[in-house]
Protein backbone atom coordinates (compact mmCIF):
# COMPACT_ATOMS: atom_id res chain seq x y z
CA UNK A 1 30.11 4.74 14.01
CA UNK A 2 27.15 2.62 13.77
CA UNK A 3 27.35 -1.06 13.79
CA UNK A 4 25.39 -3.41 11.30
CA UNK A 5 22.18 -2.86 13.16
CA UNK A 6 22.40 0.62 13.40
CA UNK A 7 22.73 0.83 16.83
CA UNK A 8 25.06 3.78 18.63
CA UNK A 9 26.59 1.74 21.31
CA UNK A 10 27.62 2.93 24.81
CA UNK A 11 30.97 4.77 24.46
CA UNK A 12 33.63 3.12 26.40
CA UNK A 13 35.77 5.85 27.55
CA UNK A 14 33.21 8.63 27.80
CA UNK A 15 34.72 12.11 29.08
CA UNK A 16 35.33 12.53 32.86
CA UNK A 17 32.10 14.35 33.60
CA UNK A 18 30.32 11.29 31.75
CA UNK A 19 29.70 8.38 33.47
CA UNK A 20 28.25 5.04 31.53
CA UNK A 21 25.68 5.45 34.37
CA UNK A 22 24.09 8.20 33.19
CA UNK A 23 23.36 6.52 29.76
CA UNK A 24 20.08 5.10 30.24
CA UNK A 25 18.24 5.53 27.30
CA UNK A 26 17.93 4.11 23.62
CA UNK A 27 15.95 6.40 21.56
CA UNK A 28 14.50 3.63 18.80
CA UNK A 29 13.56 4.71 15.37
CA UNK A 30 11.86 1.82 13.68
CA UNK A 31 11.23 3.87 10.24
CA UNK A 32 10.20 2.61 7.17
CA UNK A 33 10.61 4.91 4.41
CA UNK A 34 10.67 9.02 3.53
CA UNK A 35 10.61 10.84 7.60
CA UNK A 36 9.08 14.44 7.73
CA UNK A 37 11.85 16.65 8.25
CA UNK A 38 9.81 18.38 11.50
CA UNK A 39 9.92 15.26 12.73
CA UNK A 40 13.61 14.25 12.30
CA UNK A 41 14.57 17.74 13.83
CA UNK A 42 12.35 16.57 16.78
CA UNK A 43 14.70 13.24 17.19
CA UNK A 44 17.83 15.28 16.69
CA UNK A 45 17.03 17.67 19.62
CA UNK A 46 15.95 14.90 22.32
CA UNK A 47 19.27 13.24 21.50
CA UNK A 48 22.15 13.81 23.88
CA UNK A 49 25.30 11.71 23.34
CA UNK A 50 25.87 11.95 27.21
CA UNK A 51 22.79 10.46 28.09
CA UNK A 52 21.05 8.09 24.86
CA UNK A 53 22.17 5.87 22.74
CA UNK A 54 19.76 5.66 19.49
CA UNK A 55 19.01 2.94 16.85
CA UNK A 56 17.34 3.14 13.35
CA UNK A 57 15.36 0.18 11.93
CA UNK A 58 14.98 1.68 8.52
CA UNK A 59 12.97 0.13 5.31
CA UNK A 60 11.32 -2.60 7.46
CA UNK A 61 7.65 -2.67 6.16
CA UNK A 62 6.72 -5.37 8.58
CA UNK A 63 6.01 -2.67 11.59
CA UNK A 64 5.96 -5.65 13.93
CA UNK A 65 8.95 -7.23 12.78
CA UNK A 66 10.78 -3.70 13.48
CA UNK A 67 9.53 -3.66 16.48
CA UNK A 68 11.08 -6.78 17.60
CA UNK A 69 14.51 -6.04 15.85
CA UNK A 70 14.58 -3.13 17.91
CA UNK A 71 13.31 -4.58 21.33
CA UNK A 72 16.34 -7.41 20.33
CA UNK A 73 18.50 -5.22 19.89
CA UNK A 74 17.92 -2.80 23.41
CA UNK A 75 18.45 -5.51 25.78
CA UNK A 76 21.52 -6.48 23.98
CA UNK A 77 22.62 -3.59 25.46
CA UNK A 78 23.17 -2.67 29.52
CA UNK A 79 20.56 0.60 28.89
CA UNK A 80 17.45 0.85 31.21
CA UNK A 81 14.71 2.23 29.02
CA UNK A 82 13.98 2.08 25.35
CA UNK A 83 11.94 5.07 23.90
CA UNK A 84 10.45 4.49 20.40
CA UNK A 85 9.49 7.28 18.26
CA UNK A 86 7.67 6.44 14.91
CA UNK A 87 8.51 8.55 11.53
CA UNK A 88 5.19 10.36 11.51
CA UNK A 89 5.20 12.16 15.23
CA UNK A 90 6.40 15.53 16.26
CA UNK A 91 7.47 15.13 19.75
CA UNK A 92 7.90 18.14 22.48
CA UNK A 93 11.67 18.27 23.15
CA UNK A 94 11.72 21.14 25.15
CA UNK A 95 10.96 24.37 23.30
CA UNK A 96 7.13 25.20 23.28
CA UNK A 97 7.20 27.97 20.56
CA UNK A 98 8.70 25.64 18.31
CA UNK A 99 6.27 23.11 18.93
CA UNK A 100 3.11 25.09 18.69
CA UNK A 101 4.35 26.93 15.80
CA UNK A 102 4.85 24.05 13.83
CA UNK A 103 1.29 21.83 15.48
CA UNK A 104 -0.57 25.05 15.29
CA UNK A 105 -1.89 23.60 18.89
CA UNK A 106 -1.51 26.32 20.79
CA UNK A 107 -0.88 24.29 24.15
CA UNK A 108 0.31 26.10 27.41
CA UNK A 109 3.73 26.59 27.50
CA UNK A 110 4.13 24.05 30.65
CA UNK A 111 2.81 21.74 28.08
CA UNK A 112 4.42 22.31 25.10
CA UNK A 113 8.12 22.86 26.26
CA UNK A 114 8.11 19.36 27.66
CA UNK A 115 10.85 17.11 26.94
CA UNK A 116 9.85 13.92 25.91
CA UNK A 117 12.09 11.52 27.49
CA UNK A 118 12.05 13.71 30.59
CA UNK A 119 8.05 13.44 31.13
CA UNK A 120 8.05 9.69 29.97
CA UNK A 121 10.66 8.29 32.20
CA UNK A 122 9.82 10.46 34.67
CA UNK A 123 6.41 9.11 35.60
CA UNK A 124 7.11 6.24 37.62
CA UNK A 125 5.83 3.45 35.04
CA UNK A 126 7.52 1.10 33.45
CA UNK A 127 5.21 1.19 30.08
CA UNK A 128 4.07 4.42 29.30
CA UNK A 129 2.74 6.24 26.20
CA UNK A 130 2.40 9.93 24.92
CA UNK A 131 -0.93 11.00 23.90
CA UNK A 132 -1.64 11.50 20.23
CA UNK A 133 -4.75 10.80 18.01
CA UNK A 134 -5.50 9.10 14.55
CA UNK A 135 -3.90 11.15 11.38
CA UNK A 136 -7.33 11.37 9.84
CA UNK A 137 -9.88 13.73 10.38
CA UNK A 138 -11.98 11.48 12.71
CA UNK A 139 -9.10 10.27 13.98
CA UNK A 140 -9.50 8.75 17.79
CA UNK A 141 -7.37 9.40 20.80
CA UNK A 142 -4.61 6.62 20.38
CA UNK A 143 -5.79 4.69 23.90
CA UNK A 144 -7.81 1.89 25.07
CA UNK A 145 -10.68 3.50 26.33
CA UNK A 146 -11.04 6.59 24.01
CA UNK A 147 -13.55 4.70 21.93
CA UNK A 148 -16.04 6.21 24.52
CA UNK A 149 -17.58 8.82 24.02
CA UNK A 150 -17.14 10.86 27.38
CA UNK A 151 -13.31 9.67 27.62
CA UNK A 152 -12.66 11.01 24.06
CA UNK A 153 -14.16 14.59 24.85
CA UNK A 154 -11.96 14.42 27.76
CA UNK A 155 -8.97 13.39 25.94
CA UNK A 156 -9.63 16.60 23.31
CA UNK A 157 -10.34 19.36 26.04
CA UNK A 158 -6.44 18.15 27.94
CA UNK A 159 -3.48 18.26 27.65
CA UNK A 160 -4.49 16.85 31.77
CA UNK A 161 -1.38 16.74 33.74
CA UNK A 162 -2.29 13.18 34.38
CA UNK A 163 -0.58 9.57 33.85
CA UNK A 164 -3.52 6.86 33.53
CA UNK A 165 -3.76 3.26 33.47
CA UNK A 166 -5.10 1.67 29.98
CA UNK A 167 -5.70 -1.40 28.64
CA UNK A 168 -3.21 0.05 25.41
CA UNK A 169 -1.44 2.95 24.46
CA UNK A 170 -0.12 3.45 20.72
CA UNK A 171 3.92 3.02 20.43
CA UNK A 172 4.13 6.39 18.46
CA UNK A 173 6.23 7.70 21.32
CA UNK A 174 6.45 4.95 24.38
CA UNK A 175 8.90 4.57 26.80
CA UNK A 176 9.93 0.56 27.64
CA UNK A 177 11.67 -0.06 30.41
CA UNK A 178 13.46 -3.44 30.23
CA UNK A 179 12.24 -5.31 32.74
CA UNK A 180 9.01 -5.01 30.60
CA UNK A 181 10.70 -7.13 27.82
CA UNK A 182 12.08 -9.30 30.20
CA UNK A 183 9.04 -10.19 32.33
CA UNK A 184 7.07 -10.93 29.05
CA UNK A 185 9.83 -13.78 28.33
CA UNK A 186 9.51 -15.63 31.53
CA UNK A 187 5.44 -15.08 31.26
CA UNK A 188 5.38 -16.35 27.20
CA UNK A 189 8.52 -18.54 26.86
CA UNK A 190 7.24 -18.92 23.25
CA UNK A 191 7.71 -15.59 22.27
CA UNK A 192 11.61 -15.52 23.71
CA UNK A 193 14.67 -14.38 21.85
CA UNK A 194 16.80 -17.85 20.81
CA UNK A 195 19.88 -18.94 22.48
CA UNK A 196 21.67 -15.85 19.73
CA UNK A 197 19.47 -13.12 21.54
CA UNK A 198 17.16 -12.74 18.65
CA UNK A 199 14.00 -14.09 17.38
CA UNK A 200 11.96 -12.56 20.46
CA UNK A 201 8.09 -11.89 19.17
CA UNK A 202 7.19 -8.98 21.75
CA UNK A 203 5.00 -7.47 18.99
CA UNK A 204 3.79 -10.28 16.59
CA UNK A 205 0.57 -11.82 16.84
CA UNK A 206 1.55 -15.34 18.01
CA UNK A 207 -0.36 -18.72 17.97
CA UNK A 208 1.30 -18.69 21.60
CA UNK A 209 -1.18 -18.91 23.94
CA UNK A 210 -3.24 -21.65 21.28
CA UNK A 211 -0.45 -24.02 21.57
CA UNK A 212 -0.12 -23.67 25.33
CA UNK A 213 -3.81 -24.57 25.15
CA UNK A 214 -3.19 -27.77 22.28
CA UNK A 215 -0.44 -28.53 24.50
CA UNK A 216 -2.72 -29.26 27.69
CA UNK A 217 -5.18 -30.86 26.03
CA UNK A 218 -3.16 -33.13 24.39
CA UNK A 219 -1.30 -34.20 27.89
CA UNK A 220 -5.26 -34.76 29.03
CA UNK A 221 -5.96 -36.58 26.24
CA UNK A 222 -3.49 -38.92 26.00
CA UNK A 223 -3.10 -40.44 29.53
CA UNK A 224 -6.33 -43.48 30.30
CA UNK A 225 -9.09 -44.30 28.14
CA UNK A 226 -10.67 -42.17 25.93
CA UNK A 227 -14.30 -41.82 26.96
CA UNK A 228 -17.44 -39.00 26.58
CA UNK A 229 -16.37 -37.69 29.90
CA UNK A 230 -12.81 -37.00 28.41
CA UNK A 231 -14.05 -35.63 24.64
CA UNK A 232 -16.37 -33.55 26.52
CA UNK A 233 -13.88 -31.60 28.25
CA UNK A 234 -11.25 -31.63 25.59
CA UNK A 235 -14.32 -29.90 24.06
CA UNK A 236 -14.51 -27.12 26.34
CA UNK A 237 -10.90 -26.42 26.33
CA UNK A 238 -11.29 -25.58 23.32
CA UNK A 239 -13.62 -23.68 23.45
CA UNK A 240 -11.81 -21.96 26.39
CA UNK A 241 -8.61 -21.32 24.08
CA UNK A 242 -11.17 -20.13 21.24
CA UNK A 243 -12.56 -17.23 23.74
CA UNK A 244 -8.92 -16.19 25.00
CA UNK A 245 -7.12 -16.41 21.38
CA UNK A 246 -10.00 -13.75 20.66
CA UNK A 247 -9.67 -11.17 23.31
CA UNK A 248 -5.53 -11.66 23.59
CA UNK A 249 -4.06 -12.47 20.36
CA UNK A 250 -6.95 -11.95 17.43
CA UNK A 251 -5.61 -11.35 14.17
CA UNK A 252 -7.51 -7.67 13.69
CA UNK A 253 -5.40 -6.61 17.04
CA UNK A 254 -2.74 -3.62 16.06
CA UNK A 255 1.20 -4.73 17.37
CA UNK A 256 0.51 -2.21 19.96
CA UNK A 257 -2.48 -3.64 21.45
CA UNK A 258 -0.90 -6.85 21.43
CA UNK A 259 1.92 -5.83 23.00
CA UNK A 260 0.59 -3.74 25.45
CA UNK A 261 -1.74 -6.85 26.30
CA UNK A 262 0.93 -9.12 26.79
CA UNK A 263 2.61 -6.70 29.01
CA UNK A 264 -0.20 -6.08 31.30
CA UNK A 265 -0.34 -10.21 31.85
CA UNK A 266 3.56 -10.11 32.73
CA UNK A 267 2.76 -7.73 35.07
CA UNK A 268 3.59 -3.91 33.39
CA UNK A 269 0.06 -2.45 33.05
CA UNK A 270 0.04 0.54 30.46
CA UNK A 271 -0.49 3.89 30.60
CA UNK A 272 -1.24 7.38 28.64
CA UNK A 273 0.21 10.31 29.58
CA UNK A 274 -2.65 12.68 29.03
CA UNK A 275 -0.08 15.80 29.02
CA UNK A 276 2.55 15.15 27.11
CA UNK A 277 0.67 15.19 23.64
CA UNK A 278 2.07 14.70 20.29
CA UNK A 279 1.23 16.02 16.47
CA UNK A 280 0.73 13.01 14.13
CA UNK A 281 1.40 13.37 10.98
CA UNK A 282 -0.77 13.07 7.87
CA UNK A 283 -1.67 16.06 4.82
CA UNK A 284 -1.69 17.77 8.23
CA UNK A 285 -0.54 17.45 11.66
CA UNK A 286 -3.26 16.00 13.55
CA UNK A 287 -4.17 16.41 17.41
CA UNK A 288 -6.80 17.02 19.50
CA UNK A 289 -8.24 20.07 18.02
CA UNK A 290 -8.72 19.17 14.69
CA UNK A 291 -9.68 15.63 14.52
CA UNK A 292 -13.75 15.96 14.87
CA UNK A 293 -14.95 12.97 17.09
CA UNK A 294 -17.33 10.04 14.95
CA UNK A 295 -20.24 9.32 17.25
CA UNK A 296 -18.96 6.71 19.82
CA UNK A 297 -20.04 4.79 22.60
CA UNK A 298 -21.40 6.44 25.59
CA UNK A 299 -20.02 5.34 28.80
């Protein structure tokens, strides 16, 4: 049964050849409305009582706020890795006919029989993100640097059998481990869950690092005389909390950016796994074959 959060908690006699070890994994649904049926069926077949636990978020329109919910709700738990699949991807789970029948990708079978959780846990990182582009025709390769032009022909001629470092990686279908969540509370102490658990703001864009900024300045300003010395470097802290608000926390940043951002500062860099490569859902499943590149940078 699921409890008020919709969470499928660890079972607490599991059969003899079970052990509460081998449960690792939450598989994290934060969905908002109607889910593609190709998609559900996806879900269903990564799903293995012996070895996930799953939660649905369901009719949250504030994507970030789901996101947190979620991410609140994981380390409640004793699980090691929380893999979030949004309601418009079709995921490999293992059976490569299936999943170039239905993408119409046509991607070697080593490729397209992958199992999702498998591959993503699998890689050694402890923030890592499957590769899938934007669900429009000129949609982009869902990655940091793919906004280049030679890194976006590369990403459309894969899948590569190759885990990169980014500076972000869409959450479509991303694999968390904890300590990822937990290193980003000790970093941002704003952003942590209250003393209930909840409240954390992994995924929001927060005033956070501003008021670490406000904070210092007003600590500087308020001890001696004020003088032009003292106004001119309140200036340039400013300034200084201007530039990083901009680059770290600015307002036209996706949650996955931000996220991925504050991760990298608490020490979890991210990365794209340039084989295991996801359909995204729009009037048509989109991927690297049929999403015609805009002209971008060169590199």
């Amino acid at each position: 049964m699921l409890n008020h959060a919709g969470i499928d908690p660890v079972v607490a006699h599991p059969p003899a050849s079970v052990t509460l070890l081998q449960k690792r994994v939450m598989i994290v649904l934060p969905w908002y409305k109607a889910v593609n049926p190709l998609t559900s069926f996806c879900v269903a077949q990564l799903m293995d009582k012996r070895r996930t636990s799953s939660m649905l978020n369901f009719g949250d329109a504030f994507v970030a706020h789901s996101r947190n919910t979620c991410a609140d709700n994981f380390l409640a738990s004793d699980l090691d890795w929380m893999i979030t699949i949004d309601d418009d991807m079709i995921v490999p789970f293992g059976n490569a006919a299936w999943f170039n029948a239905h993408t119409k990708f046509n991607f070697p079978s080593r490729f397209a029989g992958l199992n999702a959780i498998d591959r993503l846990i699998g890689s050694g990182k402890t923030l890592v993100g499957a590769l899938y582009f934007g669900r429009y025709p000129n949609g982009n390769a869902m990655y940091g640097e793919a906004g280049r032009e030679q890194e976006a022909a590369y990403a459309r001629s894969g899948p590569h059998d190759v885990v990169k470092q980014t500076r972000w990686v869409g959450t479509g279908c991303m694999a968390i481990h904890r300590s990822v969540f937990l290193d980003i509370e000790k970093r941002f102490p704003r952003l942590g869950r209250g003393p209930d658990g909840k409240g954390g703001n992994w995924f929001s864009t927060s005033e956070h690092s501003a008021m670490d900024h406000i904070d210092r300045i007003r600590e500087m300003l308020s001890k001696g005389p004020m003088d032009g010395a003292k106004a001119m470097k309140a200036y340039e802290m400013l300034e200084a909390a201007a530039a990083e608000a901009r680059s770290k926390s600015s307002l036209g940043m996706g949650e996955d950016v931000q996220f991925c951002i504050r991760a990298a500062e608490a020490g979890h860099p991210a990365h794209v796994d340039m084989g295991l490569v996801c359909g995204h859902m729009g009037h048509m499943i989109f991927g690297p074959h049929n999403t015609s590149p805009k002209k971008l940078q060169s590199t």
